[in-house]
N, C-alpha and C. Protein backbone atom coordinates (compact mmCIF):
# COMPACT_ATOMS: atom_id res chain seq x y z
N UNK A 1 30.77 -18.19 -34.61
CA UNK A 1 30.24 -17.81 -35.89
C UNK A 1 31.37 -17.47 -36.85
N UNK A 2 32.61 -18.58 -37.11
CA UNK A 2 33.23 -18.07 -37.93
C UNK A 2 33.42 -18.44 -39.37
N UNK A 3 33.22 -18.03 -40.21
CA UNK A 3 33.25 -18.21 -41.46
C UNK A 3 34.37 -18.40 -42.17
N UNK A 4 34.71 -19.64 -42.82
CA UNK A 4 36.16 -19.29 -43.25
C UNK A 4 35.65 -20.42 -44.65
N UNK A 5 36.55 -19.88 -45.18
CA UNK A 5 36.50 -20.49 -47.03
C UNK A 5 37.56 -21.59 -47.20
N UNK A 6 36.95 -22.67 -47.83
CA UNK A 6 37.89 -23.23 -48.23
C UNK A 6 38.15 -23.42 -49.60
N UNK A 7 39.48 -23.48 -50.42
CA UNK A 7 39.70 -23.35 -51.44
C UNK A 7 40.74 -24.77 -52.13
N UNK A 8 40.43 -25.05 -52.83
CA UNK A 8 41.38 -26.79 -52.88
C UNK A 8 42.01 -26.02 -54.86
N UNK A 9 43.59 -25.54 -54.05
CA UNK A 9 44.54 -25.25 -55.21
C UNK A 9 44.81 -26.13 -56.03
N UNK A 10 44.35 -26.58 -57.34
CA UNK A 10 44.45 -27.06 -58.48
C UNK A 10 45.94 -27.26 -58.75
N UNK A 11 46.95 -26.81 -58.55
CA UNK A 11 48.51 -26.17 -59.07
C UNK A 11 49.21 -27.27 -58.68
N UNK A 12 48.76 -28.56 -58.44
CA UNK A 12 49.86 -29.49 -57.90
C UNK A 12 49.27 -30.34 -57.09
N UNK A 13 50.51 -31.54 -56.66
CA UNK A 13 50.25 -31.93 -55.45
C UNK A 13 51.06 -31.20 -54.31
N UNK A 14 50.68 -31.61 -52.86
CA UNK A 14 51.04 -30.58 -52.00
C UNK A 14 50.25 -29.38 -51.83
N UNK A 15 50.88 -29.05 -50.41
CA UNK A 15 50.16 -27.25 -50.35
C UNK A 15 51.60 -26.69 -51.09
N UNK A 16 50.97 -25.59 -51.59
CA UNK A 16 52.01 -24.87 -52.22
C UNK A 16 52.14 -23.39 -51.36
N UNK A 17 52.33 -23.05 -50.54
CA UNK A 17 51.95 -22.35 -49.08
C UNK A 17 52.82 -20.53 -49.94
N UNK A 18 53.70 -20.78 -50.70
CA UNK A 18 54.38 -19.60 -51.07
C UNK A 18 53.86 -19.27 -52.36
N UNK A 19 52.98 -19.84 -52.50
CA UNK A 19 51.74 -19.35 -54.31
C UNK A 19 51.11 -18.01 -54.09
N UNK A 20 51.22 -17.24 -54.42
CA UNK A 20 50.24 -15.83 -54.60
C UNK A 20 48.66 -16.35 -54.61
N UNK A 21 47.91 -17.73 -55.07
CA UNK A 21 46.76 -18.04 -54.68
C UNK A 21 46.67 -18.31 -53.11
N UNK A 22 47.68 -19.14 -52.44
CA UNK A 22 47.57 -19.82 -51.02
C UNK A 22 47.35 -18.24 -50.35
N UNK A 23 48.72 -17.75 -50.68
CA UNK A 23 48.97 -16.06 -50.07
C UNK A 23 47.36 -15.10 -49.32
N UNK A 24 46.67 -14.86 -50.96
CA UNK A 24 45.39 -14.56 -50.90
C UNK A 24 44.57 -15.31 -49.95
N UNK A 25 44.03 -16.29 -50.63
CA UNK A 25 43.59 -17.21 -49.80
C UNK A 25 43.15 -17.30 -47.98
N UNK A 26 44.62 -17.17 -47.56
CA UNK A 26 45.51 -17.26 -46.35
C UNK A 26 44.68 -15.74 -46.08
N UNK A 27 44.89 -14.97 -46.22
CA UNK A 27 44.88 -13.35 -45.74
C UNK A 27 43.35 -12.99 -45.62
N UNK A 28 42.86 -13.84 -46.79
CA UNK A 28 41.56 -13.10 -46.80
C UNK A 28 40.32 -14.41 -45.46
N UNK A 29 40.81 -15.38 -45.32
CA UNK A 29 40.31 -16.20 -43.80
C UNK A 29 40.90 -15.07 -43.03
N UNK A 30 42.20 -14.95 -42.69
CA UNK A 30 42.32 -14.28 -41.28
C UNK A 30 41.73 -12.64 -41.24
N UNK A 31 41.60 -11.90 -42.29
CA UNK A 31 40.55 -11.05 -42.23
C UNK A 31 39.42 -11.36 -42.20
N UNK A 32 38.47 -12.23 -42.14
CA UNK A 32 37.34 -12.90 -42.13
C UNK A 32 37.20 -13.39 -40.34
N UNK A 33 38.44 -13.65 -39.78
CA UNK A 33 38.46 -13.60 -38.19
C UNK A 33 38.56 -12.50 -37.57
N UNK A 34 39.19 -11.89 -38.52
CA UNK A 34 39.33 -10.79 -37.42
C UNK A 34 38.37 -9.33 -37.35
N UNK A 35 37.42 -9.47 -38.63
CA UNK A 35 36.40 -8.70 -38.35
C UNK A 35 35.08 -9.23 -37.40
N UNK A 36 35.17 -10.48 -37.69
CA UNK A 36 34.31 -11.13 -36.41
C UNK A 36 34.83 -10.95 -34.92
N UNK A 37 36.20 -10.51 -35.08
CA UNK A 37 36.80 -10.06 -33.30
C UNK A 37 36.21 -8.83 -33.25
N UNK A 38 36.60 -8.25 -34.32
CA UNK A 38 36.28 -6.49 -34.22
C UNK A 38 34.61 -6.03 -34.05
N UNK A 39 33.72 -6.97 -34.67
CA UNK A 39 32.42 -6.81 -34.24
C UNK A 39 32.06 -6.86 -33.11
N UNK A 40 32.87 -7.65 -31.69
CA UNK A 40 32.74 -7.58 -30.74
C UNK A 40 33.75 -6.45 -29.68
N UNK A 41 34.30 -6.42 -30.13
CA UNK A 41 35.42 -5.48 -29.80
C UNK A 41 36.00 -4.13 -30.80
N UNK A 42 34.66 -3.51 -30.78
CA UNK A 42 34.82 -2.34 -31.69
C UNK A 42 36.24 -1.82 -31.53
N UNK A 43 36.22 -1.49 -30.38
CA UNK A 43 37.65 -0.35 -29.82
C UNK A 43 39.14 -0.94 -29.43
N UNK A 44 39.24 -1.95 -30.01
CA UNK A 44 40.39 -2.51 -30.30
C UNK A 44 41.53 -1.93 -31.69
N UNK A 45 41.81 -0.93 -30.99
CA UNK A 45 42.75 -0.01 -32.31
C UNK A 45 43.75 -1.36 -32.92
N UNK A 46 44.33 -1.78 -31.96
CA UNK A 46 45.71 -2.60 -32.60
C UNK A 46 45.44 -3.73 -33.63
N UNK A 47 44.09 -4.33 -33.56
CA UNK A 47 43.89 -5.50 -34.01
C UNK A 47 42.96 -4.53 -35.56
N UNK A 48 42.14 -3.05 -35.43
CA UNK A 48 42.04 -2.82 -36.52
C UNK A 48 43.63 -2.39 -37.30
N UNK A 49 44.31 -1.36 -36.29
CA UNK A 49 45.79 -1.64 -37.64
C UNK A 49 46.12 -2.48 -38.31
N UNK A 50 46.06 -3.77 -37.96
CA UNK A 50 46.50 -5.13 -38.44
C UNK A 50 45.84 -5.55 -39.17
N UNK A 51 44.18 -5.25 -39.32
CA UNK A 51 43.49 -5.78 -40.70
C UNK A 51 43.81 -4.77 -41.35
N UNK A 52 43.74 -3.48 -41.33
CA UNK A 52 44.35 -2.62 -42.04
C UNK A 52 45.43 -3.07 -43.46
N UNK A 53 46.36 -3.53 -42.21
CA UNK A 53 47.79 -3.88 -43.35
C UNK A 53 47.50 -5.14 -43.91
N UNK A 54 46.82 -6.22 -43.06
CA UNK A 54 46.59 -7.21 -44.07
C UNK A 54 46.11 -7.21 -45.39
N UNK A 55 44.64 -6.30 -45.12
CA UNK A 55 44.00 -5.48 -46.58
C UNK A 55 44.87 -4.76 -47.38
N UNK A 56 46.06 -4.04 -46.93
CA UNK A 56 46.80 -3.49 -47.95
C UNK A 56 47.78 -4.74 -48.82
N UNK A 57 48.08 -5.52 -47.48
CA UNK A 57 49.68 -6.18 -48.22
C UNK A 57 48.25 -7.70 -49.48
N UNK A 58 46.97 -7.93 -49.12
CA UNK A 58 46.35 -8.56 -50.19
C UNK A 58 46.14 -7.53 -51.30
N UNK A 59 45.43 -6.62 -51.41
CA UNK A 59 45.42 -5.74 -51.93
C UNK A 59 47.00 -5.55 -52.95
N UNK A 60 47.36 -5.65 -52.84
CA UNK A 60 48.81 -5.34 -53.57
C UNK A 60 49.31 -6.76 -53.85
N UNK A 61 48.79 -8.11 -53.55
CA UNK A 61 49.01 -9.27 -54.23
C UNK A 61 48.11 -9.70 -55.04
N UNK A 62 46.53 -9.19 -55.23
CA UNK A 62 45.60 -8.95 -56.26
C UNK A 62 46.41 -8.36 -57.23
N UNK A 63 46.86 -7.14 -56.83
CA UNK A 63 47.08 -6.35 -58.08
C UNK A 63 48.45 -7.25 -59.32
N UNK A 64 49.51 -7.72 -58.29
CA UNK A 64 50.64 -8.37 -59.42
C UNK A 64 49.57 -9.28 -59.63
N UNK A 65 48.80 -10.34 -59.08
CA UNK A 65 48.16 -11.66 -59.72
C UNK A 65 47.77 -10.86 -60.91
N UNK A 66 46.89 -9.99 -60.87
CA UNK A 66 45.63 -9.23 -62.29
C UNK A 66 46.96 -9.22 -63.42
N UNK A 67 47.80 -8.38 -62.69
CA UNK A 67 48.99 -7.88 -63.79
C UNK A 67 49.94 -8.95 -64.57
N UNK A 68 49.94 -10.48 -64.13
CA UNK A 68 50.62 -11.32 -64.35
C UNK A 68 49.64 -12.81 -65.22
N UNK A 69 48.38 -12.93 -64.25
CA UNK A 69 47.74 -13.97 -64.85
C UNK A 69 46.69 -13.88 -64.19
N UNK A 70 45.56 -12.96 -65.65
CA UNK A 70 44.58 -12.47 -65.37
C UNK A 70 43.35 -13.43 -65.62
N UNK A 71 43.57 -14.61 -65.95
CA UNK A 71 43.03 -15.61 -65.62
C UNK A 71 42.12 -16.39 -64.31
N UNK A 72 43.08 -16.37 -63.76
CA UNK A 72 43.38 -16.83 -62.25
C UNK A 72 43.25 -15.90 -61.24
N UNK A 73 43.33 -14.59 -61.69
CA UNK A 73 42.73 -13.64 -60.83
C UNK A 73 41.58 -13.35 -60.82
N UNK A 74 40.78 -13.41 -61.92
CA UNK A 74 39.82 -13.97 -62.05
C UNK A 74 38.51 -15.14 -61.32
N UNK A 75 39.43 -16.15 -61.31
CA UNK A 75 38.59 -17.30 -60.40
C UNK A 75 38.90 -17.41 -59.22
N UNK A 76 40.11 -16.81 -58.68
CA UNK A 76 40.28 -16.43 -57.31
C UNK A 76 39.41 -15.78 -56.69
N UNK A 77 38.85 -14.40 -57.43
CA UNK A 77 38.17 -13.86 -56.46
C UNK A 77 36.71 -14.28 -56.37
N UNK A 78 36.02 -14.94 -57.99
CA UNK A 78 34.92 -15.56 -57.87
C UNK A 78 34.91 -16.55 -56.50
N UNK A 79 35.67 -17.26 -56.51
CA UNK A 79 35.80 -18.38 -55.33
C UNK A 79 35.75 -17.89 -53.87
N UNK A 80 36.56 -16.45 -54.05
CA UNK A 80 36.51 -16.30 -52.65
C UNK A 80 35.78 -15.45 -52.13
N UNK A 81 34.94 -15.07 -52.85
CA UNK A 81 33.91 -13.79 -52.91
C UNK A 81 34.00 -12.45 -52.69
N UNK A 82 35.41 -12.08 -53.23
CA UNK A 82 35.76 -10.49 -52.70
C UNK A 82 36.07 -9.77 -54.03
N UNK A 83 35.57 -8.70 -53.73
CA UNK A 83 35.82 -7.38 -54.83
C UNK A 83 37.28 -7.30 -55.66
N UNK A 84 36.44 -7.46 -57.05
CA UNK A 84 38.14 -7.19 -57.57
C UNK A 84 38.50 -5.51 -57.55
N UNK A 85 39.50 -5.65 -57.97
CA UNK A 85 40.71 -4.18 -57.77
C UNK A 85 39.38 -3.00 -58.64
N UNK A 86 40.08 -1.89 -58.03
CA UNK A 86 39.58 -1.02 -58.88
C UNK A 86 40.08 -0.31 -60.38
N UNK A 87 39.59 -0.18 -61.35
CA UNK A 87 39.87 0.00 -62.55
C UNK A 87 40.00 1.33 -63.12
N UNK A 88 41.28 2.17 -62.37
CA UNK A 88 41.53 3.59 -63.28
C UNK A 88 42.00 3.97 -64.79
């Protein structure tokens, strides 16, 4: 039952694998696996640390995308269906 998104980057030909879109992209599938591990394996501390930091280190590549080209941060997250940043 795994769910994973696919997203077809507009920015070229090629994967562009070091883009702050691929980046996202990239982070937010393998958090998308790995809460489907963790649903079965509640008590797996190590593998929640690790979504942990994944959520932080996307989390903090949302934020330069918003801060740089708020455009595109924009249709990123429409596309990928996740919460944008919070607004203090």
């Amino acid at each position: 039952m795994n769910k994973k998104i696919f997203l077809h980057l507009s920015s070229g030909p090629g994967k562009k694998t070091g883009s702050v879109e691929f980046q996202i992209y990239n982070l937010t599938n393998r958090v998308i696996k790995l809460t489907s591990h963790l649903k079965q394996h509640s008590k797996d501390y190590s593998s929640q640390r690790g979504l942990w930091k994944m959520l932080g280190k996307r989390k903090r590549l949302l934020f330069y995308l918003s801060k740089n080209d708020i455009n595109c941060y924009e249709n990123l997250i429409s596309k990928l269906g996740i919460r944008g940043l919070k607004i203090r």
